[in-house]
N, C-alpha and C. Protein backbone atom coordinates (compact mmCIF):
# COMPACT_ATOMS: atom_id res chain seq x y z
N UNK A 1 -25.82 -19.37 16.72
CA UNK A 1 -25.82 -20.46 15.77
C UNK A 1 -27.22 -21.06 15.68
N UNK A 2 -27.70 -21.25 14.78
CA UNK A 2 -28.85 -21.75 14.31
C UNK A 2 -28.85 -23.30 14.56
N UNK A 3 -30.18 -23.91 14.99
CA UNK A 3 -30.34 -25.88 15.22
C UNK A 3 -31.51 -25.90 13.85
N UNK A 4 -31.53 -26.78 13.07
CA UNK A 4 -32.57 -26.87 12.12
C UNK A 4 -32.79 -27.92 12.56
N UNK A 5 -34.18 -28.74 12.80
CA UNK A 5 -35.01 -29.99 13.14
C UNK A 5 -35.57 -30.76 11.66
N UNK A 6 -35.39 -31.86 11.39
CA UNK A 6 -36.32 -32.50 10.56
C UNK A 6 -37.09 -33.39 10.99
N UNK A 7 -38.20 -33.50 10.63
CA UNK A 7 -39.25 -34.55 10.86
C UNK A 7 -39.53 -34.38 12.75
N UNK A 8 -39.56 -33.09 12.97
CA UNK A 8 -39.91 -32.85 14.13
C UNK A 8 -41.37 -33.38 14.98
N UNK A 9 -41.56 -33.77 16.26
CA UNK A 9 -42.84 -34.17 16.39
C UNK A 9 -42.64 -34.18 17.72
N UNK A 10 -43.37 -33.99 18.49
CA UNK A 10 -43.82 -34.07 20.05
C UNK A 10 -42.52 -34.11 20.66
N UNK A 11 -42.26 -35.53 20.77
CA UNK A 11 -41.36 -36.39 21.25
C UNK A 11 -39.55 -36.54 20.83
N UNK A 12 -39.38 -36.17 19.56
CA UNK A 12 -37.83 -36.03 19.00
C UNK A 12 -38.41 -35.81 17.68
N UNK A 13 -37.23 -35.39 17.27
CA UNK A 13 -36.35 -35.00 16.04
C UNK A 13 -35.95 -35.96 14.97
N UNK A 14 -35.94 -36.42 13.94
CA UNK A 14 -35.50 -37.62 12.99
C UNK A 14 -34.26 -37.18 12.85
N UNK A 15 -33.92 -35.69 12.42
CA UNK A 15 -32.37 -35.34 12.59
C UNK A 15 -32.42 -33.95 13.18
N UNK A 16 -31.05 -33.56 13.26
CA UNK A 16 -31.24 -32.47 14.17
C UNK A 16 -29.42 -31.75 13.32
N UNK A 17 -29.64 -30.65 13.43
CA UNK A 17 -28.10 -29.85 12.77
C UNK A 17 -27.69 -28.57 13.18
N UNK A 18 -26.76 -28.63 13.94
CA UNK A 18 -26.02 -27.87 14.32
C UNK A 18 -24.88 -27.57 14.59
N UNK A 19 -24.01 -26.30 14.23
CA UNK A 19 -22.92 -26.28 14.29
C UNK A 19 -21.90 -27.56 13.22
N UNK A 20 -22.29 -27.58 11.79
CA UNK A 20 -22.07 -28.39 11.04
C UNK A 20 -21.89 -29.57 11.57
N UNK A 21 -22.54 -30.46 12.65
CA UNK A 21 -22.81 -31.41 12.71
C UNK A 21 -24.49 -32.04 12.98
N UNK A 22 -24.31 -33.17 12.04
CA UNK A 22 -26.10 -34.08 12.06
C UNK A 22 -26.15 -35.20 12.69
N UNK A 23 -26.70 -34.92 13.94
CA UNK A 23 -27.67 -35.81 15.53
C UNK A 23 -28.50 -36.48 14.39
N UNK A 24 -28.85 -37.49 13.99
CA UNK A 24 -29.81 -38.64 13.99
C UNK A 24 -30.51 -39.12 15.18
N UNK A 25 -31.94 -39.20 14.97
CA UNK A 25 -32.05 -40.26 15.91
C UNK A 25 -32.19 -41.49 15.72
N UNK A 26 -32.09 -42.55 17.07
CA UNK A 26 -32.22 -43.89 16.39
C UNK A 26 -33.03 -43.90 15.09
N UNK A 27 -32.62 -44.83 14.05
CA UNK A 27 -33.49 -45.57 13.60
C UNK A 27 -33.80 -47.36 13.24
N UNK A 28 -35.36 -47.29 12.91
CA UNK A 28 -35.46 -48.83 12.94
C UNK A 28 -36.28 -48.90 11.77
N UNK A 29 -36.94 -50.02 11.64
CA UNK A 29 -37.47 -50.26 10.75
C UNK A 29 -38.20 -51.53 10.81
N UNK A 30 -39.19 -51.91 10.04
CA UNK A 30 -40.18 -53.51 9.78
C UNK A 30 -39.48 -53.99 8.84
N UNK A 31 -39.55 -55.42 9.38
CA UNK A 31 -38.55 -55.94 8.08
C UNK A 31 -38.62 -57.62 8.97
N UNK A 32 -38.95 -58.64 8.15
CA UNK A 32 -38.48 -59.96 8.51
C UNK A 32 -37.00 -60.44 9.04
N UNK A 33 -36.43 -60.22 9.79
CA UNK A 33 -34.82 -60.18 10.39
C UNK A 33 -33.85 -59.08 10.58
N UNK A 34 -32.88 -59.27 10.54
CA UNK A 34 -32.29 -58.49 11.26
C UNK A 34 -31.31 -58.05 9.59
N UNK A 35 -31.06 -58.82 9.00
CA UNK A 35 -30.43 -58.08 7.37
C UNK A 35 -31.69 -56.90 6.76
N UNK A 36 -32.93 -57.74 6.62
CA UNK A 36 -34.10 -57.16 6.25
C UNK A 36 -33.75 -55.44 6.84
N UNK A 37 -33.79 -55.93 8.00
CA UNK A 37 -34.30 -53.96 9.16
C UNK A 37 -33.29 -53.35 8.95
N UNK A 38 -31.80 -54.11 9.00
CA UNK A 38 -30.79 -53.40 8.34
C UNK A 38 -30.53 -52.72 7.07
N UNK A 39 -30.68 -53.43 6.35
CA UNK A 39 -30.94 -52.81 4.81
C UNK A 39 -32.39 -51.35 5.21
N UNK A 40 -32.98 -51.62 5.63
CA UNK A 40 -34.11 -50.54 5.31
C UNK A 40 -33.69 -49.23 6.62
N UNK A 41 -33.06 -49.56 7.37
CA UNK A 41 -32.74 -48.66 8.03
C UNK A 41 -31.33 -47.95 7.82
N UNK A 42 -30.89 -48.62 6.92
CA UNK A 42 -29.87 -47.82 6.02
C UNK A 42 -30.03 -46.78 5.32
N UNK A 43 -30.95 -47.06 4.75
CA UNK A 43 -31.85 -46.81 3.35
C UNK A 43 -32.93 -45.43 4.42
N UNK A 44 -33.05 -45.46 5.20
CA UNK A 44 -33.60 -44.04 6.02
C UNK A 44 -32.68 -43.12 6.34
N UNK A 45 -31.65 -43.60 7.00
CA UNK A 45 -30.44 -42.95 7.22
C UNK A 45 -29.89 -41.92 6.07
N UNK A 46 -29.38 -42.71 5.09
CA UNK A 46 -29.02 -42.10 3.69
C UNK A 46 -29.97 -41.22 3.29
N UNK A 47 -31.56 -41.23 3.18
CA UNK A 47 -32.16 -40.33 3.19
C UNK A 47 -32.43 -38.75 3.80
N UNK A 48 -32.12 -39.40 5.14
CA UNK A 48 -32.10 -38.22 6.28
C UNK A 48 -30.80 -37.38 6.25
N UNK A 49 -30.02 -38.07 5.73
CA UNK A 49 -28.88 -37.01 5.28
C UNK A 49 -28.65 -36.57 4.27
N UNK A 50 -29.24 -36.81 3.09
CA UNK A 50 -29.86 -36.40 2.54
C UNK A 50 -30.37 -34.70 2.13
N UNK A 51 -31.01 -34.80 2.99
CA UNK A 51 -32.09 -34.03 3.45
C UNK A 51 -31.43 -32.57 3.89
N UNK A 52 -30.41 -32.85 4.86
CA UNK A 52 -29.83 -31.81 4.91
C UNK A 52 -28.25 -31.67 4.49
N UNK A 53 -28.37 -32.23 3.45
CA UNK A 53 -26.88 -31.93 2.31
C UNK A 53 -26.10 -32.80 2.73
N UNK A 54 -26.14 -33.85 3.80
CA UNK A 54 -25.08 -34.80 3.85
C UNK A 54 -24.85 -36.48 2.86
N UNK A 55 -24.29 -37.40 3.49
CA UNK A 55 -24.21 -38.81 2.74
C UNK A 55 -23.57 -39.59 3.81
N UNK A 56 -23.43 -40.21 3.67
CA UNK A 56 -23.14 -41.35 4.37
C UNK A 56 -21.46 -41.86 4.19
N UNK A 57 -20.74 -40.76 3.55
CA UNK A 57 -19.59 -40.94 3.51
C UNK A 57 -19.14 -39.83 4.67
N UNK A 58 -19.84 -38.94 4.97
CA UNK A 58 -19.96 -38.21 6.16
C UNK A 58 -20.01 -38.42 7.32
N UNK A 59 -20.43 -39.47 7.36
CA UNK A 59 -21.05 -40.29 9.02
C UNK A 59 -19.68 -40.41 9.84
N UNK A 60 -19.65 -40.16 11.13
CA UNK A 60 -18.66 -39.77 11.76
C UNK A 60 -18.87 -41.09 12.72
N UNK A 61 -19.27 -41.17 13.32
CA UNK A 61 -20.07 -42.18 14.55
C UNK A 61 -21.07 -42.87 14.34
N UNK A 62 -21.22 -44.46 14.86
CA UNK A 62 -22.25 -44.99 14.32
C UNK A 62 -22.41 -45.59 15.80
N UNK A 63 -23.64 -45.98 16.30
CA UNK A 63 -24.15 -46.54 17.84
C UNK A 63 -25.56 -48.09 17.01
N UNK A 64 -24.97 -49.24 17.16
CA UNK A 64 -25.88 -50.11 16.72
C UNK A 64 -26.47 -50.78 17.79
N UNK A 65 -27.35 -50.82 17.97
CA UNK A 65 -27.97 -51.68 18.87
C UNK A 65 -29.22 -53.24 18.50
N UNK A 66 -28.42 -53.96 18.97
CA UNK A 66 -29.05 -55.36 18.41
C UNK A 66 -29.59 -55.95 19.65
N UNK A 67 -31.13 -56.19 19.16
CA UNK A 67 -32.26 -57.14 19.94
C UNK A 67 -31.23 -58.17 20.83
N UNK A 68 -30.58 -58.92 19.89
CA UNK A 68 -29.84 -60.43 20.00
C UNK A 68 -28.47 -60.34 19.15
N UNK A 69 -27.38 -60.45 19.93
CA UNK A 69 -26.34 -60.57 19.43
C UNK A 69 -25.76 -61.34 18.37
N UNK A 70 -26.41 -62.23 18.76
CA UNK A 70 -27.15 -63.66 17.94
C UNK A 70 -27.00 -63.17 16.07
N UNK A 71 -27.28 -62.05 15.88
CA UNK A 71 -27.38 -60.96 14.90
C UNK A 71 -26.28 -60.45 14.13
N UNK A 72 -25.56 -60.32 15.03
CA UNK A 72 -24.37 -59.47 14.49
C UNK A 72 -23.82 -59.71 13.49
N UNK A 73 -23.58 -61.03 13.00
CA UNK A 73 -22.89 -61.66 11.53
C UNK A 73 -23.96 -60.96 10.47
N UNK A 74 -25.33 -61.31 10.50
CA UNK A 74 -25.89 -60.58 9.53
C UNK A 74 -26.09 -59.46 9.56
N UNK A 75 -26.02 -58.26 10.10
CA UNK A 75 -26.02 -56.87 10.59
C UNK A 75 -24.69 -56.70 9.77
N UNK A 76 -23.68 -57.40 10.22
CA UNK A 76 -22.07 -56.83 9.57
C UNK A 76 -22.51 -56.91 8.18
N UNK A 77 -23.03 -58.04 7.41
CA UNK A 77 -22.96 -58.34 6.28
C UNK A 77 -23.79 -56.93 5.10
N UNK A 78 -24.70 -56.59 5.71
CA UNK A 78 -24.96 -55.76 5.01
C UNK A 78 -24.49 -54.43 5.64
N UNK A 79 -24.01 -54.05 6.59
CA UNK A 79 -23.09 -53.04 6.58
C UNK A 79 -21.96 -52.91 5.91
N UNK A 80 -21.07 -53.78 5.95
CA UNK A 80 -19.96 -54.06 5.22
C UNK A 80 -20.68 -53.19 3.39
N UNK A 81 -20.50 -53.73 3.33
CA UNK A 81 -21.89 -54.14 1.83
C UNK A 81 -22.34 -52.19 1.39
N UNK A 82 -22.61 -51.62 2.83
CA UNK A 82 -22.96 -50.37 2.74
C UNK A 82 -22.62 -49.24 3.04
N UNK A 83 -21.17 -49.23 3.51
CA UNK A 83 -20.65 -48.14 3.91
C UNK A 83 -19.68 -48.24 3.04
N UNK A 84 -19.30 -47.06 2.59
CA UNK A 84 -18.63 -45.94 1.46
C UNK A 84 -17.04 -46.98 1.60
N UNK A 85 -16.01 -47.53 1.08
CA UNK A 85 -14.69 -47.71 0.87
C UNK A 85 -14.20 -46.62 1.38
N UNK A 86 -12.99 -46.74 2.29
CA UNK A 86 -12.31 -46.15 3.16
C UNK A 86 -13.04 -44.43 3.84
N UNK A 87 -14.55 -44.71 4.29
CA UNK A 87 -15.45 -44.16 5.07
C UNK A 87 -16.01 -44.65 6.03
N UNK A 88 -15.44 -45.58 6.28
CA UNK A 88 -15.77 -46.21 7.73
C UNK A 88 -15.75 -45.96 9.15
N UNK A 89 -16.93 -45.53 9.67
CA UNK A 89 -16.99 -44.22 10.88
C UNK A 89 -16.56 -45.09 12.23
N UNK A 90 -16.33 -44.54 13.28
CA UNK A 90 -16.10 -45.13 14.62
C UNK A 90 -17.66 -45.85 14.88
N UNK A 91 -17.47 -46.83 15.62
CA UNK A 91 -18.48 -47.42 15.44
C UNK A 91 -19.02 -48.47 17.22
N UNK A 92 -20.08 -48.40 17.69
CA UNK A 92 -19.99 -49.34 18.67
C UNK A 92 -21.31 -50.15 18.40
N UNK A 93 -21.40 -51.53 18.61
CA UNK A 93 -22.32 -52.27 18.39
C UNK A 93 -22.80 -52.92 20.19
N UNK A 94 -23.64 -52.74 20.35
CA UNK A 94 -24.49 -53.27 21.68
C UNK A 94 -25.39 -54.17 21.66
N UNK A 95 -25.83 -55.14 22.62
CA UNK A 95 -27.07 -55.58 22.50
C UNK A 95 -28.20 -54.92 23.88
N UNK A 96 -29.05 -54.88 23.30
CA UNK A 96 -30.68 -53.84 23.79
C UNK A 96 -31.09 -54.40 24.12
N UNK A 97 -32.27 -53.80 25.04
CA UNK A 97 -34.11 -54.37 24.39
C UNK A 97 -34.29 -53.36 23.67
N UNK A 98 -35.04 -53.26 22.76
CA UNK A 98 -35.17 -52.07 21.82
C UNK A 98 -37.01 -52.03 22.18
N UNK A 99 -37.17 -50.54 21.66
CA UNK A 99 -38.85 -50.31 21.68
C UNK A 99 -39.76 -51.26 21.61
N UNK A 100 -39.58 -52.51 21.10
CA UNK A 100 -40.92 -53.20 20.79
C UNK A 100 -40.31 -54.88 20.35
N UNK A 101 -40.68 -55.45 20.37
CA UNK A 101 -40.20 -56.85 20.15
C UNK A 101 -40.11 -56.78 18.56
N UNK A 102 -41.00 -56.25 17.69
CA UNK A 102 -40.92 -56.38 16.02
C UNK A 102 -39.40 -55.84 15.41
N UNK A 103 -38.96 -54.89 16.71
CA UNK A 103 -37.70 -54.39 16.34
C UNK A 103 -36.58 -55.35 16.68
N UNK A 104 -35.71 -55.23 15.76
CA UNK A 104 -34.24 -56.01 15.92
C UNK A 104 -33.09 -55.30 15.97
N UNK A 105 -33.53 -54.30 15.57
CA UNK A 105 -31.62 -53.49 15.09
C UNK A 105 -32.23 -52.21 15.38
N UNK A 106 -31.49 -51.15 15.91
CA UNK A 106 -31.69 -49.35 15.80
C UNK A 106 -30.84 -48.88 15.53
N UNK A 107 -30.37 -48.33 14.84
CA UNK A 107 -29.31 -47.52 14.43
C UNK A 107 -29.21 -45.89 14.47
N UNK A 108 -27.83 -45.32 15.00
CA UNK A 108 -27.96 -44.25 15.61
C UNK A 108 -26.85 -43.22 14.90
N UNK A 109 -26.88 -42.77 14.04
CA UNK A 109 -25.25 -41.91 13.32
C UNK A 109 -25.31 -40.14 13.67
N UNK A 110 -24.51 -39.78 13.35
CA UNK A 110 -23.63 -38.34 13.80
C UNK A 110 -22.49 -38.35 12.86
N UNK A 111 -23.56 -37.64 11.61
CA UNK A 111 -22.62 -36.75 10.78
C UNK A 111 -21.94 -35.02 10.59
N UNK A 112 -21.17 -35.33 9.49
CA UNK A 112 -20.87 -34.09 9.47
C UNK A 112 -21.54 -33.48 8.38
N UNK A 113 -22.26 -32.33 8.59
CA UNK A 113 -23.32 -31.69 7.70
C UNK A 113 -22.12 -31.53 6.22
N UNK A 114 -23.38 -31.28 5.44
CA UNK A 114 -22.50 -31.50 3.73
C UNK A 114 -22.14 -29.83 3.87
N UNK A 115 -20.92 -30.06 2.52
CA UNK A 115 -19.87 -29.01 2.66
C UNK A 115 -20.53 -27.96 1.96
């Protein structure tokens, strides 16, 4: 069985596919708050699947991790807001330290490659 890598580099993979399923890795994003990084790290996600024939109605598993819990109401709000009507993946929300203090939110999904 074949693994295809996107946005490969030293260190990880942006996505990874195998065996009709798509490994994401975290993502984050710059953004003034925690709706801000959300929205734009949505908006990478959807891309990256994208990329290799999937969507976001695909997303099987979602792993959120928040700076500050403190967060979570606005994190829901634009999730809510962005995931597909009755596509709503298993989901766990945590609070981190994440890579760097500018970060607030990382987001982590595992889809199923497009049909």
């Amino acid at each position: 069985m074949s693994i295809q890598r996107i946005e490969t580099g030293t260190r990880m993979s942006q996505a990874v596919v195998h065996n009709g399923t798509v490994y994401l890795a975290g993502q984050v994003a710059q953004g003034d708050g925690v709706a801000a990084q959300t929205q734009a790290i949505l908006s990478q996600i959807e891309t990256l699947l994208a990329q290799v024939g999937s969507s976001k109605e695909r997303i099987l598993a979602a792993t959120i991790y928040l700076a500050d819990m403190g967060g979570f109401a606005d994190m829901n709000r634009v999730w809510d807001a962005w995931v597909a009507p009755g596509h709503a993946p298993a989901r766990a929300t945590v609070e981190a330290r994440l890579a760097g203090p500018q970060y607030v939110v990382e987001i982590s999904v595992t889809a199923a490659a497009g049909a």
